[in-house]
PDB file of N, CA and C in Angstrom:
ATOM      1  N   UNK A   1       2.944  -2.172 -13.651  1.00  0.00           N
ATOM      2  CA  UNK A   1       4.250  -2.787 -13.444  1.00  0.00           C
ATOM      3  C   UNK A   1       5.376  -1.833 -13.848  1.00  0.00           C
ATOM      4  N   UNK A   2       5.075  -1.394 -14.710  1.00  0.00           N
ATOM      5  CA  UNK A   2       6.428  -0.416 -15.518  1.00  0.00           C
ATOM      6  C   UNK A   2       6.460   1.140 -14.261  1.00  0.00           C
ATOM      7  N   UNK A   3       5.853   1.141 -13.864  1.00  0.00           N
ATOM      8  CA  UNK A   3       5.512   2.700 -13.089  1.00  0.00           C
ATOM      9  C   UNK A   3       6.414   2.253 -11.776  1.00  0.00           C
ATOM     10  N   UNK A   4       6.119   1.031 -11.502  1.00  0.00           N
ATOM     11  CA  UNK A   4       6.724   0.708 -10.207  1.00  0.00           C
ATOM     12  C   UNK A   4       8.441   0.039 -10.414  1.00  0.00           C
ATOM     13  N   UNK A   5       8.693  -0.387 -11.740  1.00  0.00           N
ATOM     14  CA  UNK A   5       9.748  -0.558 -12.130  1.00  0.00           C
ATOM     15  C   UNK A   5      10.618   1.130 -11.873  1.00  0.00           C
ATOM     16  N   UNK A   6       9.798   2.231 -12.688  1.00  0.00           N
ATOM     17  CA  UNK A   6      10.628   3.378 -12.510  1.00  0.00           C
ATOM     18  C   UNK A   6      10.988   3.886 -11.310  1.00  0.00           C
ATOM     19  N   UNK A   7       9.715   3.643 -10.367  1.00  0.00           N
ATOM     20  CA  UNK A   7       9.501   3.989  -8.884  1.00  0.00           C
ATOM     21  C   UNK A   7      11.237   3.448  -8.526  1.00  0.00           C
ATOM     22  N   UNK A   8      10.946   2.143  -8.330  1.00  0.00           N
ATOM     23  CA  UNK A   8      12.412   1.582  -7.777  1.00  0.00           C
ATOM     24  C   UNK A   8      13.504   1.920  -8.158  1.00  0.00           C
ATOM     25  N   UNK A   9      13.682   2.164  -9.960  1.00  0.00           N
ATOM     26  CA  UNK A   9      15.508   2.450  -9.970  1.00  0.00           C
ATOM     27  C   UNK A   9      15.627   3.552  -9.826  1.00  0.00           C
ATOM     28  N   UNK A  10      14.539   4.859  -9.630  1.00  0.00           N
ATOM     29  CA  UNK A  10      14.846   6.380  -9.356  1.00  0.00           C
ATOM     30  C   UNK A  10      15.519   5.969  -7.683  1.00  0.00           C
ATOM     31  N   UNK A  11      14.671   5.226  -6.643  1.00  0.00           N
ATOM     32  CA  UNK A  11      15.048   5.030  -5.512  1.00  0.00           C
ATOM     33  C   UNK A  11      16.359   4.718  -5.052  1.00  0.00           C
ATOM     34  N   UNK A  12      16.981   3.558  -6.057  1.00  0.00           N
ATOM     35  CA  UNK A  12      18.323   2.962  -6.013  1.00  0.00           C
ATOM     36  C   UNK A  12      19.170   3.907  -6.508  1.00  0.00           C
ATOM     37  N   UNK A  13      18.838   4.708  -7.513  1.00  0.00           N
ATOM     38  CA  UNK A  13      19.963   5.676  -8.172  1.00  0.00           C
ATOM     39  C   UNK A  13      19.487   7.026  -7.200  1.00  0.00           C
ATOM     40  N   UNK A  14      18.901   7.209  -6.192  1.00  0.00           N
ATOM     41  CA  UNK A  14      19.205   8.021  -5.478  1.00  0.00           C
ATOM     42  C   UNK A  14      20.218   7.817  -4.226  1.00  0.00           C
ATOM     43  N   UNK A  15      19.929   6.616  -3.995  1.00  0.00           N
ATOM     44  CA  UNK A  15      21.050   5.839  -3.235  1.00  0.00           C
ATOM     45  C   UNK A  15      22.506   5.946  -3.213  1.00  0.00           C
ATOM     46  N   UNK A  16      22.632   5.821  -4.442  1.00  0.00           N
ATOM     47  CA  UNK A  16      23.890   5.946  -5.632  1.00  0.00           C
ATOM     48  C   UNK A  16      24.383   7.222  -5.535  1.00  0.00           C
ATOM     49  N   UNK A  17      23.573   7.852  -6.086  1.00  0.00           N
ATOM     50  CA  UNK A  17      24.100   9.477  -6.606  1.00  0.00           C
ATOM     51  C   UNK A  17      24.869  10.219  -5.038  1.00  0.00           C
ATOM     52  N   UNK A  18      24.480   9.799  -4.200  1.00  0.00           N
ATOM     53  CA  UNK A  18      24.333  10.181  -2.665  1.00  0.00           C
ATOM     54  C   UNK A  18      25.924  10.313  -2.301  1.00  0.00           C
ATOM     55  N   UNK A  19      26.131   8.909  -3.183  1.00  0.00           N
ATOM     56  CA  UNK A  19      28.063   8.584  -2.220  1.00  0.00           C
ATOM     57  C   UNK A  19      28.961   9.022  -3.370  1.00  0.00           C
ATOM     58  N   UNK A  20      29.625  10.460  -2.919  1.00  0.00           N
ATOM     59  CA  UNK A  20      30.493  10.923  -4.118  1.00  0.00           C
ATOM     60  C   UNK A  20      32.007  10.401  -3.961  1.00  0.00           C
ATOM     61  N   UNK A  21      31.757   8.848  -3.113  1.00  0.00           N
ATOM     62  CA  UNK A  21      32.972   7.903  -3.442  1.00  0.00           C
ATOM     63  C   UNK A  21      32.913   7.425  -4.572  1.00  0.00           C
ATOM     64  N   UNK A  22      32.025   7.232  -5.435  1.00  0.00           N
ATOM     65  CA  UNK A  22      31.581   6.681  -6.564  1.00  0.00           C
ATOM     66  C   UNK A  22      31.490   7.045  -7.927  1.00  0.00           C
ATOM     67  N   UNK A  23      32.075   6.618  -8.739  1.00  0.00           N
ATOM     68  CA  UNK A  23      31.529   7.132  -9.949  1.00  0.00           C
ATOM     69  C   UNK A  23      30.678   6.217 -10.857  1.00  0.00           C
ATOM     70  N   UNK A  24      29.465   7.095 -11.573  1.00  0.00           N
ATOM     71  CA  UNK A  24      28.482   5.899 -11.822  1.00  0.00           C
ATOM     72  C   UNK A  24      28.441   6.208 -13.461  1.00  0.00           C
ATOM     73  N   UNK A  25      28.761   5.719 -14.291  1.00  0.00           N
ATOM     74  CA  UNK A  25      28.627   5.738 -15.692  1.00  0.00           C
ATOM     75  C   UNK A  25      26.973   5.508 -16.526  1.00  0.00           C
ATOM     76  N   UNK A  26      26.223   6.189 -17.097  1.00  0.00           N
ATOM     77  CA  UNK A  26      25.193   5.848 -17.524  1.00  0.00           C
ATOM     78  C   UNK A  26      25.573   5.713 -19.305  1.00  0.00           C
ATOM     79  N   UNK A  27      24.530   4.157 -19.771  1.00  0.00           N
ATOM     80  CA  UNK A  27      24.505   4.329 -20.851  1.00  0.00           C
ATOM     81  C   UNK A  27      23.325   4.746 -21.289  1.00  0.00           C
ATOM     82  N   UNK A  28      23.267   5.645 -22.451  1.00  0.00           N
ATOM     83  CA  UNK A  28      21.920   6.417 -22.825  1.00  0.00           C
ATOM     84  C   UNK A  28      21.068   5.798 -23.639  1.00  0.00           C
ATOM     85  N   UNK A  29      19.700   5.852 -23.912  1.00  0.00           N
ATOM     86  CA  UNK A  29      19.422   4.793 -24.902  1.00  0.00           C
ATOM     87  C   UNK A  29      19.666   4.975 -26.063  1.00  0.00           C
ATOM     88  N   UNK A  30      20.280   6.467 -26.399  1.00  0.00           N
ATOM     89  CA  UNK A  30      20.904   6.650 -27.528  1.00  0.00           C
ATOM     90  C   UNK A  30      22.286   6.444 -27.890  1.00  0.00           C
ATOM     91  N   UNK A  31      22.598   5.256 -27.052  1.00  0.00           N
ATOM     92  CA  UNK A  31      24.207   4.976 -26.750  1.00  0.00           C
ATOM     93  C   UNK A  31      25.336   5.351 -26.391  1.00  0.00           C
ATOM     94  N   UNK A  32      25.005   6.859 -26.665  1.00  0.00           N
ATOM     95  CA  UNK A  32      26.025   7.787 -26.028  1.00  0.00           C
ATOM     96  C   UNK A  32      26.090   7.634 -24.032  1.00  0.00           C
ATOM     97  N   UNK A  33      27.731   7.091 -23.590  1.00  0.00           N
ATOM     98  CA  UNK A  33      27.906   7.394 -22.363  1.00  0.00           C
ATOM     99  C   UNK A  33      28.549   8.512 -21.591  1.00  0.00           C
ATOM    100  N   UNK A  34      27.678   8.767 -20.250  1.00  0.00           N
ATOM    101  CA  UNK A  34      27.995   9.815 -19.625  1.00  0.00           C
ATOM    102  C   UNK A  34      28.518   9.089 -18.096  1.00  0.00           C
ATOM    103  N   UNK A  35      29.878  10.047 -17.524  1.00  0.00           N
ATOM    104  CA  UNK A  35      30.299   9.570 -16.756  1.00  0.00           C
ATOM    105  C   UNK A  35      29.624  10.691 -15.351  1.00  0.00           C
ATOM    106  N   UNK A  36      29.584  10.267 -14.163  1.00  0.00           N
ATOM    107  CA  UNK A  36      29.563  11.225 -13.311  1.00  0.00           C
ATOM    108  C   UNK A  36      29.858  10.788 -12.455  1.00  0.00           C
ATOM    109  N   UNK A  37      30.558  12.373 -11.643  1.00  0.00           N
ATOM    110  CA  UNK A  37      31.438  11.539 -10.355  1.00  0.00           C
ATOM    111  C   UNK A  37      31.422  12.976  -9.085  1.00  0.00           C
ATOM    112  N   UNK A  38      31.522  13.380  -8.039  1.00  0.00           N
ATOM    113  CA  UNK A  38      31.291  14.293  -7.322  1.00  0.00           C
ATOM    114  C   UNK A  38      30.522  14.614  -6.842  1.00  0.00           C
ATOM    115  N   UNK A  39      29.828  16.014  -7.022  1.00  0.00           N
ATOM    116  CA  UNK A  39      28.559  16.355  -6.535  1.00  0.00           C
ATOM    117  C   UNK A  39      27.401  16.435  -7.797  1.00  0.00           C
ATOM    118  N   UNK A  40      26.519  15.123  -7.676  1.00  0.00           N
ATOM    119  CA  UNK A  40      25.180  15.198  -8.424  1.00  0.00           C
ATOM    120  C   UNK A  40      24.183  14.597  -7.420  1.00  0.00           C
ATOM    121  N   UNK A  41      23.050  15.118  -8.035  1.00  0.00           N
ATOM    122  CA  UNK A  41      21.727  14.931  -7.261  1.00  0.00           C
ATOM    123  C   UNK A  41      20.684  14.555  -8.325  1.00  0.00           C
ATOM    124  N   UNK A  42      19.730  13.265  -7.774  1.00  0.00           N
ATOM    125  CA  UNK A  42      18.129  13.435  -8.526  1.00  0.00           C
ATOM    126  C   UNK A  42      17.169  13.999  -8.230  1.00  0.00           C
ATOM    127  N   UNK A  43      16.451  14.806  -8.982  1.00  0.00           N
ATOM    128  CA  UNK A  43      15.489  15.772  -9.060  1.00  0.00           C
ATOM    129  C   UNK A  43      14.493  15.658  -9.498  1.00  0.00           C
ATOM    130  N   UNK A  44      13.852  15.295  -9.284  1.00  0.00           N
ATOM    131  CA  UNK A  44      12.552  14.802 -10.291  1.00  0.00           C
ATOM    132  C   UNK A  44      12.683  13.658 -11.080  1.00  0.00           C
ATOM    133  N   UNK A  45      12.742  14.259 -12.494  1.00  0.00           N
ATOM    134  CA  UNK A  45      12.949  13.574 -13.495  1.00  0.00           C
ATOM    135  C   UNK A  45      14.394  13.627 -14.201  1.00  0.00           C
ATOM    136  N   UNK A  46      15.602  13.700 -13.518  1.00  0.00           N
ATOM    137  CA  UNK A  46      16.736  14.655 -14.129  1.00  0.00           C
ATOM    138  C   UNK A  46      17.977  14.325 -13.071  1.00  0.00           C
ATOM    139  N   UNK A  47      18.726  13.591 -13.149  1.00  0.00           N
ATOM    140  CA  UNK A  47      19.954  13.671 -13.197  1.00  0.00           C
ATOM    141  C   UNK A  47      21.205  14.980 -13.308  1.00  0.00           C
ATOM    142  N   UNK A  48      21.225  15.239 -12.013  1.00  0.00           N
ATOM    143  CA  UNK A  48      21.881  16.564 -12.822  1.00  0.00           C
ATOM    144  C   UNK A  48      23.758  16.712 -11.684  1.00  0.00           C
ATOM    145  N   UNK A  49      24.715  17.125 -12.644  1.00  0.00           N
ATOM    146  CA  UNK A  49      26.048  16.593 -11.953  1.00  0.00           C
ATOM    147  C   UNK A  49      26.578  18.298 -11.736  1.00  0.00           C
ATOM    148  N   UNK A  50      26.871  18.652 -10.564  1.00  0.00           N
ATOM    149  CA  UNK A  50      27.151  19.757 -10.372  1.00  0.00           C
ATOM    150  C   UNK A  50      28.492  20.193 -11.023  1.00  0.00           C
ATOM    151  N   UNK A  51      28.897  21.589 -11.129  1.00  0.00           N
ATOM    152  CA  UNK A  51      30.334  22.339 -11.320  1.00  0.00           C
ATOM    153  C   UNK A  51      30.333  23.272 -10.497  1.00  0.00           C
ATOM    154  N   UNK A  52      30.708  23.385  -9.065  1.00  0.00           N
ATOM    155  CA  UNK A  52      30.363  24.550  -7.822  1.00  0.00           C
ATOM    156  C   UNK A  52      28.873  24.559  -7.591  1.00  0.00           C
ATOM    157  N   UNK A  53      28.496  25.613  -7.862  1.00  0.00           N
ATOM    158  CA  UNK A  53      27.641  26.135  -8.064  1.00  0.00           C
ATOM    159  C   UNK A  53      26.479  25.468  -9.220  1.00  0.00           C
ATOM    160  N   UNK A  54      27.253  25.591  -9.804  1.00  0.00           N
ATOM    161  CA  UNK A  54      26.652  25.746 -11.327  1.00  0.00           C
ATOM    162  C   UNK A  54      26.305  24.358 -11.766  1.00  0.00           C
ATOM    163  N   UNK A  55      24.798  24.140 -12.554  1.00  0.00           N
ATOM    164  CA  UNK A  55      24.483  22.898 -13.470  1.00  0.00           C
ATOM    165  C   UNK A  55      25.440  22.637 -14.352  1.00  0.00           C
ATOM    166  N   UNK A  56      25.998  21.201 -14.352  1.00  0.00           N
ATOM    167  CA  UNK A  56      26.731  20.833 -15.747  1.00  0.00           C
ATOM    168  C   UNK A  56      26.166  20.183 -16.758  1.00  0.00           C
ATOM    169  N   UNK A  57      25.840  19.342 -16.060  1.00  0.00           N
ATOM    170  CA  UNK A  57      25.136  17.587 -16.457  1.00  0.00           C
ATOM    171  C   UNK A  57      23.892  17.038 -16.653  1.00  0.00           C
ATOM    172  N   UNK A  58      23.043  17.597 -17.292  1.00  0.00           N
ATOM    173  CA  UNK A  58      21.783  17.194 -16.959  1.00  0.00           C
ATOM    174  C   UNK A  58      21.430  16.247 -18.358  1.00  0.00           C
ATOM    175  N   UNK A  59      21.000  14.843 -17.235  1.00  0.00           N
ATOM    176  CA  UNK A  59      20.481  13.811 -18.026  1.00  0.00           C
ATOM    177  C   UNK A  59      19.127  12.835 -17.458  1.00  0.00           C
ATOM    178  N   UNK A  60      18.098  13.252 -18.440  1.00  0.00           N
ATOM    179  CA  UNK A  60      16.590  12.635 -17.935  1.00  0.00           C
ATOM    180  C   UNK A  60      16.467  11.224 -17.608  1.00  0.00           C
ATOM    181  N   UNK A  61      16.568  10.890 -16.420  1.00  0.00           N
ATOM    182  CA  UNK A  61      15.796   9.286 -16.107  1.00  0.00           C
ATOM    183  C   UNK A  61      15.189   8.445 -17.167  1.00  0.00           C
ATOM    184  N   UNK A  62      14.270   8.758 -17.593  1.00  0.00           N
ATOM    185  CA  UNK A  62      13.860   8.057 -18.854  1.00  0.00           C
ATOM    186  C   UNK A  62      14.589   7.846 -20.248  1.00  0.00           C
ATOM    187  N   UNK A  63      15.869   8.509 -19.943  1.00  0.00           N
ATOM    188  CA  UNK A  63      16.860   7.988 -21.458  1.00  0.00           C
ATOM    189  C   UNK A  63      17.845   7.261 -20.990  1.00  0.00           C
ATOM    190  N   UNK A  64      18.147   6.671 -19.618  1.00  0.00           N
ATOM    191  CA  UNK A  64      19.256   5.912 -19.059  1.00  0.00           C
ATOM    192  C   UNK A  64      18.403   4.667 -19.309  1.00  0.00           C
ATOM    193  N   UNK A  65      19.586   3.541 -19.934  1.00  0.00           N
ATOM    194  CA  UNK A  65      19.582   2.563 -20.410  1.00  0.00           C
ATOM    195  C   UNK A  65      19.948   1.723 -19.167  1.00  0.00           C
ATOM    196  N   UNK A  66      20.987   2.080 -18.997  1.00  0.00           N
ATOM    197  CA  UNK A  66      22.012   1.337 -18.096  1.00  0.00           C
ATOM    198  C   UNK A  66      22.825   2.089 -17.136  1.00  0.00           C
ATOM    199  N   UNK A  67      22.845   1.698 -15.655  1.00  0.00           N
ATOM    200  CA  UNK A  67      24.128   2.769 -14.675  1.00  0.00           C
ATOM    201  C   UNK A  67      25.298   1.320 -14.212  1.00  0.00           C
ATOM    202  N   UNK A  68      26.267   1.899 -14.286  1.00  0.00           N
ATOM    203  CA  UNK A  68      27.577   0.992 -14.088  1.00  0.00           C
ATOM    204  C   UNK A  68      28.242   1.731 -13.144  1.00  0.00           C
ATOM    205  N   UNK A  69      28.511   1.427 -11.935  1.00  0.00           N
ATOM    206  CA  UNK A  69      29.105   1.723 -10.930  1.00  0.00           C
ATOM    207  C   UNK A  69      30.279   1.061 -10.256  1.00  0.00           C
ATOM    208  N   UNK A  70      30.844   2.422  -9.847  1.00  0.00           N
ATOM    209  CA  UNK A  70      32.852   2.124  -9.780  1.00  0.00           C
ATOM    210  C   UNK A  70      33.341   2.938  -8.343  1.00  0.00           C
ATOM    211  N   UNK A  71      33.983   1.994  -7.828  1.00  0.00           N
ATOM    212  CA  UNK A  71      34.551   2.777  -6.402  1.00  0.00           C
ATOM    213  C   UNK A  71      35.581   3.693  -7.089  1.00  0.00           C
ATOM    214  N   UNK A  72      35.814   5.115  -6.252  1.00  0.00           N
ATOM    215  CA  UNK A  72      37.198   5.755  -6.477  1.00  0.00           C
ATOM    216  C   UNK A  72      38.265   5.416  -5.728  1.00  0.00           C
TER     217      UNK A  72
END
């Protein structure tokens, strides 16, 4: 059950990550929140929010608590 729980919200938060109309706020399970908004992509196991080129943001699937999502 839990495998197929992860299966699905990686699916939906790829959904998500897709429309950079959006900004999607994650809470961590260490409570600390991260905002992201532009160009990010899921990768595996990893959340990661671009700067050009360059990695900014990288936050593992398995420490998101919670995603809260906001039109721009």
């Amino acid at each position: 059950m839990e495998k197929n729980h992860d299966e699905n919200f990686r699916k939906s938060l790829g959904k998500y990550l897709k429309h950079r109309n959006l900004e999607i706020v994650f809470t961590l399970k260490n409570g600390k929140r991260v905002a992201l908004n532009g160009k990010r992509r899921i990768i595996g196991d990893e959340v990661i929010q671009y700067f050009g080129e360059e990695k900014g943001i990288i936050i593992q699937v398995n420490e998101i608590q919670s995603a809260d999502v906001y039109a721009l």
